[in-house]
PDB file of N, CA and C in Angstrom:
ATOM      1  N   UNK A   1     105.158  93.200  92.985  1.00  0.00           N
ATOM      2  CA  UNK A   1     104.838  91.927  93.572  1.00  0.00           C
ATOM      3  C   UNK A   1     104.529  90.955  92.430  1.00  0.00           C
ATOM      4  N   UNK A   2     105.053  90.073  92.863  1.00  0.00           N
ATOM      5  CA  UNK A   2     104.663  88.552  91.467  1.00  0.00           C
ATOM      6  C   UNK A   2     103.359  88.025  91.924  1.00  0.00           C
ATOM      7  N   UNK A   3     102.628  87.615  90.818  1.00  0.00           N
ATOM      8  CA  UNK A   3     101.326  86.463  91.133  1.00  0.00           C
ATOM      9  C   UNK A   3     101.167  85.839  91.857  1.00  0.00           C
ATOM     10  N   UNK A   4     102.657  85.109  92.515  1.00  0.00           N
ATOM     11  CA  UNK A   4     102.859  84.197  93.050  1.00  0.00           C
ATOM     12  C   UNK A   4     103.402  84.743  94.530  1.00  0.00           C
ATOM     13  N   UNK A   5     103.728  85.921  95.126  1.00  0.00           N
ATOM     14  CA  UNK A   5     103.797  86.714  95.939  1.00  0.00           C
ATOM     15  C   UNK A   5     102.019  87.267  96.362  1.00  0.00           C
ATOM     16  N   UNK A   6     101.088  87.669  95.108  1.00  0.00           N
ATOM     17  CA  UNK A   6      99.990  87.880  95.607  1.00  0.00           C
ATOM     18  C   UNK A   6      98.958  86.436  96.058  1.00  0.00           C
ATOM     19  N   UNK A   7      99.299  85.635  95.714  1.00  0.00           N
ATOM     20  CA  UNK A   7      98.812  84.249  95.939  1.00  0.00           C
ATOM     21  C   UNK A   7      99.107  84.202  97.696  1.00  0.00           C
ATOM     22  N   UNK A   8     100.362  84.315  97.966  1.00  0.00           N
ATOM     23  CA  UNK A   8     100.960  84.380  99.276  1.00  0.00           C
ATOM     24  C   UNK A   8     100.000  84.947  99.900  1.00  0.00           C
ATOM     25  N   UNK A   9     100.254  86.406  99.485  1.00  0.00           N
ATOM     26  CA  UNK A   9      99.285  87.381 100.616  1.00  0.00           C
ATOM     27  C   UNK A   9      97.874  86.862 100.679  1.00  0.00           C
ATOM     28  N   UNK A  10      97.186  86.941  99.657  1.00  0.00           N
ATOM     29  CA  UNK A  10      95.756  86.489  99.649  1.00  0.00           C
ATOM     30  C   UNK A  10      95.937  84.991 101.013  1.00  0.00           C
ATOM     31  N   UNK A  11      96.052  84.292 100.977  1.00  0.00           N
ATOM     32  CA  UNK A  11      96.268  82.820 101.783  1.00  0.00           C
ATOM     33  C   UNK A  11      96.613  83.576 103.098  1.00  0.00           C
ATOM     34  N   UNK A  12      97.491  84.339 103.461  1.00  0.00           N
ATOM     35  CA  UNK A  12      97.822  85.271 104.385  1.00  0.00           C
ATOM     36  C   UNK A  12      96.247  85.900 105.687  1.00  0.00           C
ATOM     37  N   UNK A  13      95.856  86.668 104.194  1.00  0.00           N
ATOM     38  CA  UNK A  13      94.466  87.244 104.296  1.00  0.00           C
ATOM     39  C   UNK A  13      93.644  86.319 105.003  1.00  0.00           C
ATOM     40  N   UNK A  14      93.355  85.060 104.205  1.00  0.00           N
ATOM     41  CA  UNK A  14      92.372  84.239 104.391  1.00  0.00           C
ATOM     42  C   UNK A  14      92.541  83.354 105.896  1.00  0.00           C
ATOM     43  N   UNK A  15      93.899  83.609 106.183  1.00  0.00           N
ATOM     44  CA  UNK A  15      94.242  83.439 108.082  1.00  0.00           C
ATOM     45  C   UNK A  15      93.395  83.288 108.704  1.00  0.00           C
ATOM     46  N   UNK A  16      93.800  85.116 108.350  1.00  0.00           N
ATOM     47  CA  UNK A  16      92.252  85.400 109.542  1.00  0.00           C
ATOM     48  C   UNK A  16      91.460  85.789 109.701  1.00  0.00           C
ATOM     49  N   UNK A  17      90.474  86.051 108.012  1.00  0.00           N
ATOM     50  CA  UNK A  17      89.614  85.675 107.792  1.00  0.00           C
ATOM     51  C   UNK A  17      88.996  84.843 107.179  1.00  0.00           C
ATOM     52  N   UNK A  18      89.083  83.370 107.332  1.00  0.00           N
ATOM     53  CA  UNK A  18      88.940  82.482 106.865  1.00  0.00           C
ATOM     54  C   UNK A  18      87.629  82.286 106.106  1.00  0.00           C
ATOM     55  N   UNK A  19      86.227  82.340 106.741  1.00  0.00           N
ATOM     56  CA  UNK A  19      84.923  81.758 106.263  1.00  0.00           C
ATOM     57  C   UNK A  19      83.973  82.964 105.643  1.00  0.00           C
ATOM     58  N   UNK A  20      85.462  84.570 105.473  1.00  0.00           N
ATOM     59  CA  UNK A  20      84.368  85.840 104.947  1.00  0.00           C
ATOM     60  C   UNK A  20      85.687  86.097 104.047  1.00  0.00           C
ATOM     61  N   UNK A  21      86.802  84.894 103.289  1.00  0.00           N
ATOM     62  CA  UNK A  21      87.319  85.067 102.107  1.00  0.00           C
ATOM     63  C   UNK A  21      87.885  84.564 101.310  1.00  0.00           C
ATOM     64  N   UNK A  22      87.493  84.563 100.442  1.00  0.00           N
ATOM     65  CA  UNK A  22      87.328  83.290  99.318  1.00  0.00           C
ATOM     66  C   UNK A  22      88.624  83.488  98.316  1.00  0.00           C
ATOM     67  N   UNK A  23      89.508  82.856  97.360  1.00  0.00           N
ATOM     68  CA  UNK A  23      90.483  82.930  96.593  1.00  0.00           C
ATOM     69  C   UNK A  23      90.025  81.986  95.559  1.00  0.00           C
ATOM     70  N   UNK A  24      89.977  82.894  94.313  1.00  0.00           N
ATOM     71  CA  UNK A  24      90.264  82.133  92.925  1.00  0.00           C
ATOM     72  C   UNK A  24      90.997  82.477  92.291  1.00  0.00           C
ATOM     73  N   UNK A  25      90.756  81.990  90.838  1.00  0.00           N
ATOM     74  CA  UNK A  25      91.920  82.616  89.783  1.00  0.00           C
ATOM     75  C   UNK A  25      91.340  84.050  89.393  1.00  0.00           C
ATOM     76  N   UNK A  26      90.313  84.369  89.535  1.00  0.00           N
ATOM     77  CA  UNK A  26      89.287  85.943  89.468  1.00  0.00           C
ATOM     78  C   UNK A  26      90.169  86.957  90.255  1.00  0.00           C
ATOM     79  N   UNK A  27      89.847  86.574  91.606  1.00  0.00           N
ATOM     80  CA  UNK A  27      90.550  87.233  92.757  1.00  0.00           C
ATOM     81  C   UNK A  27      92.048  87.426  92.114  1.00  0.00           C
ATOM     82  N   UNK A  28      92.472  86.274  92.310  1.00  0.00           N
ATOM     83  CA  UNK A  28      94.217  86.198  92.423  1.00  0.00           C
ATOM     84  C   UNK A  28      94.753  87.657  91.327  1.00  0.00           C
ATOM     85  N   UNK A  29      94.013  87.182  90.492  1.00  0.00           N
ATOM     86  CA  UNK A  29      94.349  88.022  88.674  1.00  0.00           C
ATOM     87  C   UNK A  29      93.954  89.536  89.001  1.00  0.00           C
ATOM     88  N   UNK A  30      92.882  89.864  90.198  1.00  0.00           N
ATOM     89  CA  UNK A  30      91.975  91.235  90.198  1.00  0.00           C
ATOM     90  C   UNK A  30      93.593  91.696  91.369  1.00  0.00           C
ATOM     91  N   UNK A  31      94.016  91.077  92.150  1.00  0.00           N
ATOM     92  CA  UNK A  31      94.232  91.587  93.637  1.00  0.00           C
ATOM     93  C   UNK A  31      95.943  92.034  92.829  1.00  0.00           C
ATOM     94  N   UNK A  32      96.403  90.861  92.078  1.00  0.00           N
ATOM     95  CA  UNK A  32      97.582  91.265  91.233  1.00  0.00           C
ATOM     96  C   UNK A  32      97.870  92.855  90.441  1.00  0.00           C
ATOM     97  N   UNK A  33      96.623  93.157  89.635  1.00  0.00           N
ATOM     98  CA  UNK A  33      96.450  93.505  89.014  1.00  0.00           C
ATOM     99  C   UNK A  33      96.422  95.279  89.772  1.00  0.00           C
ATOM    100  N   UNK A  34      96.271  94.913  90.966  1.00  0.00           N
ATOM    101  CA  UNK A  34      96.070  96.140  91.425  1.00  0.00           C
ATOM    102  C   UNK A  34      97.521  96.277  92.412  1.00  0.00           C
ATOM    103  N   UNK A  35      98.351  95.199  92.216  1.00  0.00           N
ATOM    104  CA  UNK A  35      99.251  95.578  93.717  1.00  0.00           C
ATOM    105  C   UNK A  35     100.398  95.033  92.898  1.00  0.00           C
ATOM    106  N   UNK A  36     100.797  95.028  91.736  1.00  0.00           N
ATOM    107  CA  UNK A  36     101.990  94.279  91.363  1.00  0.00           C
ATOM    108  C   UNK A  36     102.935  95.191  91.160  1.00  0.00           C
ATOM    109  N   UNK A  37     102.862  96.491  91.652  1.00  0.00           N
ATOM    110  CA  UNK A  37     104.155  97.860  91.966  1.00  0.00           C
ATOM    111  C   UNK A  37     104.152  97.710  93.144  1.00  0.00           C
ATOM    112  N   UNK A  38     103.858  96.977  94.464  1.00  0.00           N
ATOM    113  CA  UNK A  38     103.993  96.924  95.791  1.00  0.00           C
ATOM    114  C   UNK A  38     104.787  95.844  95.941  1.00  0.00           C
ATOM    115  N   UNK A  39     105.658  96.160  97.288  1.00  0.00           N
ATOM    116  CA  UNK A  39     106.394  94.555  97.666  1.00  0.00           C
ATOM    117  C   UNK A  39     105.469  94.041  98.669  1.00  0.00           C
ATOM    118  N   UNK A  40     105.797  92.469  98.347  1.00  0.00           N
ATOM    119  CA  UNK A  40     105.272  91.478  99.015  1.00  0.00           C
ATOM    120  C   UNK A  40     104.884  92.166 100.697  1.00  0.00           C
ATOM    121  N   UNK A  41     106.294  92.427 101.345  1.00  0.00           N
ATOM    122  CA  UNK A  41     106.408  92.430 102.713  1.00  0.00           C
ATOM    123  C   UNK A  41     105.663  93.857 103.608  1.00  0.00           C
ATOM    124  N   UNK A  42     105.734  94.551 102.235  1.00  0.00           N
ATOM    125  CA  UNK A  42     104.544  95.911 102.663  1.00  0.00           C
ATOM    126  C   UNK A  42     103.517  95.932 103.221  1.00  0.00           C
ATOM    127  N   UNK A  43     102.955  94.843 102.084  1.00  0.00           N
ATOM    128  CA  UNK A  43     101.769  94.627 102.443  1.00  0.00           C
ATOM    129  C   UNK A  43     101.569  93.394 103.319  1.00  0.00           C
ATOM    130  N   UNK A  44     101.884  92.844 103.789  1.00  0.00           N
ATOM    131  CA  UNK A  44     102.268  92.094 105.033  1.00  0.00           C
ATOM    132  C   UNK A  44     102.224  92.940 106.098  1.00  0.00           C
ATOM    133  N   UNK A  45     102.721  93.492 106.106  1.00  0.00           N
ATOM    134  CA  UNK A  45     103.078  94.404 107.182  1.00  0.00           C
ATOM    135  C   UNK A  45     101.575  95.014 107.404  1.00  0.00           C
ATOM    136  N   UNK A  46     101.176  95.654 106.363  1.00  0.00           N
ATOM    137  CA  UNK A  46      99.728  96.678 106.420  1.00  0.00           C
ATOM    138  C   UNK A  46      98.882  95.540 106.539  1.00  0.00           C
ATOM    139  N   UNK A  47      98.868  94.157 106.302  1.00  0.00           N
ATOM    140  CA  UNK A  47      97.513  93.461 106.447  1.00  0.00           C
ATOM    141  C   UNK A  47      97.811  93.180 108.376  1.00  0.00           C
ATOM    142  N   UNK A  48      98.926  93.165 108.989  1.00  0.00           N
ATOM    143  CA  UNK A  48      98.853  93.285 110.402  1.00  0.00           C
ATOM    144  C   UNK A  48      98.462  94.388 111.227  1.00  0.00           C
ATOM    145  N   UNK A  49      98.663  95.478 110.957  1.00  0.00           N
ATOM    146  CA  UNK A  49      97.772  96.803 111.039  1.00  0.00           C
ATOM    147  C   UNK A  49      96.699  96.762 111.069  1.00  0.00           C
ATOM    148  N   UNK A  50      96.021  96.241 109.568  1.00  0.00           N
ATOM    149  CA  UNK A  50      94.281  96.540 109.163  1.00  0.00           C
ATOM    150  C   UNK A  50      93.767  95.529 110.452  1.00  0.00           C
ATOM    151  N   UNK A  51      94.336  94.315 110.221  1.00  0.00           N
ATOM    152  CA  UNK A  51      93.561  93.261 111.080  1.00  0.00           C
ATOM    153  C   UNK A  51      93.180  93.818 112.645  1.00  0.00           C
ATOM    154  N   UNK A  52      94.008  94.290 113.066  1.00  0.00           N
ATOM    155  CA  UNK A  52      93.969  95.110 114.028  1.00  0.00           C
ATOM    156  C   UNK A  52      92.668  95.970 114.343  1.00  0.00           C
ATOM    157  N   UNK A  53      92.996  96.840 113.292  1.00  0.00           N
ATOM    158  CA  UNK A  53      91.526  98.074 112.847  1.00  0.00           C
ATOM    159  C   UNK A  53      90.454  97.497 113.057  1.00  0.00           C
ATOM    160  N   UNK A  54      90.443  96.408 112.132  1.00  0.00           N
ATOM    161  CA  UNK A  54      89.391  95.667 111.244  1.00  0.00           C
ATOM    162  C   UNK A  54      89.300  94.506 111.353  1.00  0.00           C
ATOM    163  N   UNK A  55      88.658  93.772 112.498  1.00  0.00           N
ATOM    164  CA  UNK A  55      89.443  92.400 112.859  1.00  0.00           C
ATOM    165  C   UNK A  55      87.932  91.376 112.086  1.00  0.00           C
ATOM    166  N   UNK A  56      86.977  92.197 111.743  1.00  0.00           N
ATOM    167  CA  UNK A  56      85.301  91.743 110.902  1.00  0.00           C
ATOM    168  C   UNK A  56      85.588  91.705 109.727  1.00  0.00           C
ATOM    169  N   UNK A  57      86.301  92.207 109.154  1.00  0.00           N
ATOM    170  CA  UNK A  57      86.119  93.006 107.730  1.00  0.00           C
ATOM    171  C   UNK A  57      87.038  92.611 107.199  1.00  0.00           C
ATOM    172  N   UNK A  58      87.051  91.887 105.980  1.00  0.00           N
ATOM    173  CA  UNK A  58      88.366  91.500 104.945  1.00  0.00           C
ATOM    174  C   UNK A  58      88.592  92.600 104.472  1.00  0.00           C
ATOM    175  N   UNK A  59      89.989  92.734 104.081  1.00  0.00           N
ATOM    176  CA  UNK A  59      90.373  93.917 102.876  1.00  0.00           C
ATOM    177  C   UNK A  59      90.003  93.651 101.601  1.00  0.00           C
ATOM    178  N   UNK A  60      90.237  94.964 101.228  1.00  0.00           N
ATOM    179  CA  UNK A  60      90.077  95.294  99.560  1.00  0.00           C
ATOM    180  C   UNK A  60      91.587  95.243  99.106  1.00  0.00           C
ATOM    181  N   UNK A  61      91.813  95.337  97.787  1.00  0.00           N
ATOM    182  CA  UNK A  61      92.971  95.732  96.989  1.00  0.00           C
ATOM    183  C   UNK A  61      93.082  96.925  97.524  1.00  0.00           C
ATOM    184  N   UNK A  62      92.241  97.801  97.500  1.00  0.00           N
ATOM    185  CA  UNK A  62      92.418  99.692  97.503  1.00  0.00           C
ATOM    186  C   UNK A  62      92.995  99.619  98.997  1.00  0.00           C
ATOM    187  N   UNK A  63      92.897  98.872  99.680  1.00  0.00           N
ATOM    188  CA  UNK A  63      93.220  99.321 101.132  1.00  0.00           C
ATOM    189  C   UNK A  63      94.676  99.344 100.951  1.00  0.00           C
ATOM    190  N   UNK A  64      95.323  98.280  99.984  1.00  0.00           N
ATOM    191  CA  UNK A  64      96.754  98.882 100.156  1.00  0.00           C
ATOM    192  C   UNK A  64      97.152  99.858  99.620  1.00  0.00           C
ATOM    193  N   UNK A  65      96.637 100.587  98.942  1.00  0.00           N
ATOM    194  CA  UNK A  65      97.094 101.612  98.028  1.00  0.00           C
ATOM    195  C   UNK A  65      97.535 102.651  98.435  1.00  0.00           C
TER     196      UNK A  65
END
């Protein structure tokens, strides 16, 4: 995944959980850093799942792993 693919997702994230998740250049660089051997649409896919699970709770990086 590119920076600019994890930028996507994060904004994605922040949907729908808006006021429990925050995006900086910290985040952006940490969430990259952990998912840039994953494709974009994977994890797309798994953040519609979790939300599901977990409709309180923002994800972690590790959750896609």
């Amino acid at each position: 995944m590119k920076k600019t693919e994890v930028n996507k997702l994060l904004n994605t994230i922040k949907g729908y959980y808006n006021s429990q998740f925050f995006i900086d250049e910290f985040v952006i660089n940490a969430w990259y850093e952990e998912l840039k051997e994953y494709e974009l649409q994977d994890a797309i896919d798994h953040i519609k799942k979790y939300v599901k699970e977990f409709p309180d709770t923002p994800p972690k990086p590790h959750t896609f792993i």
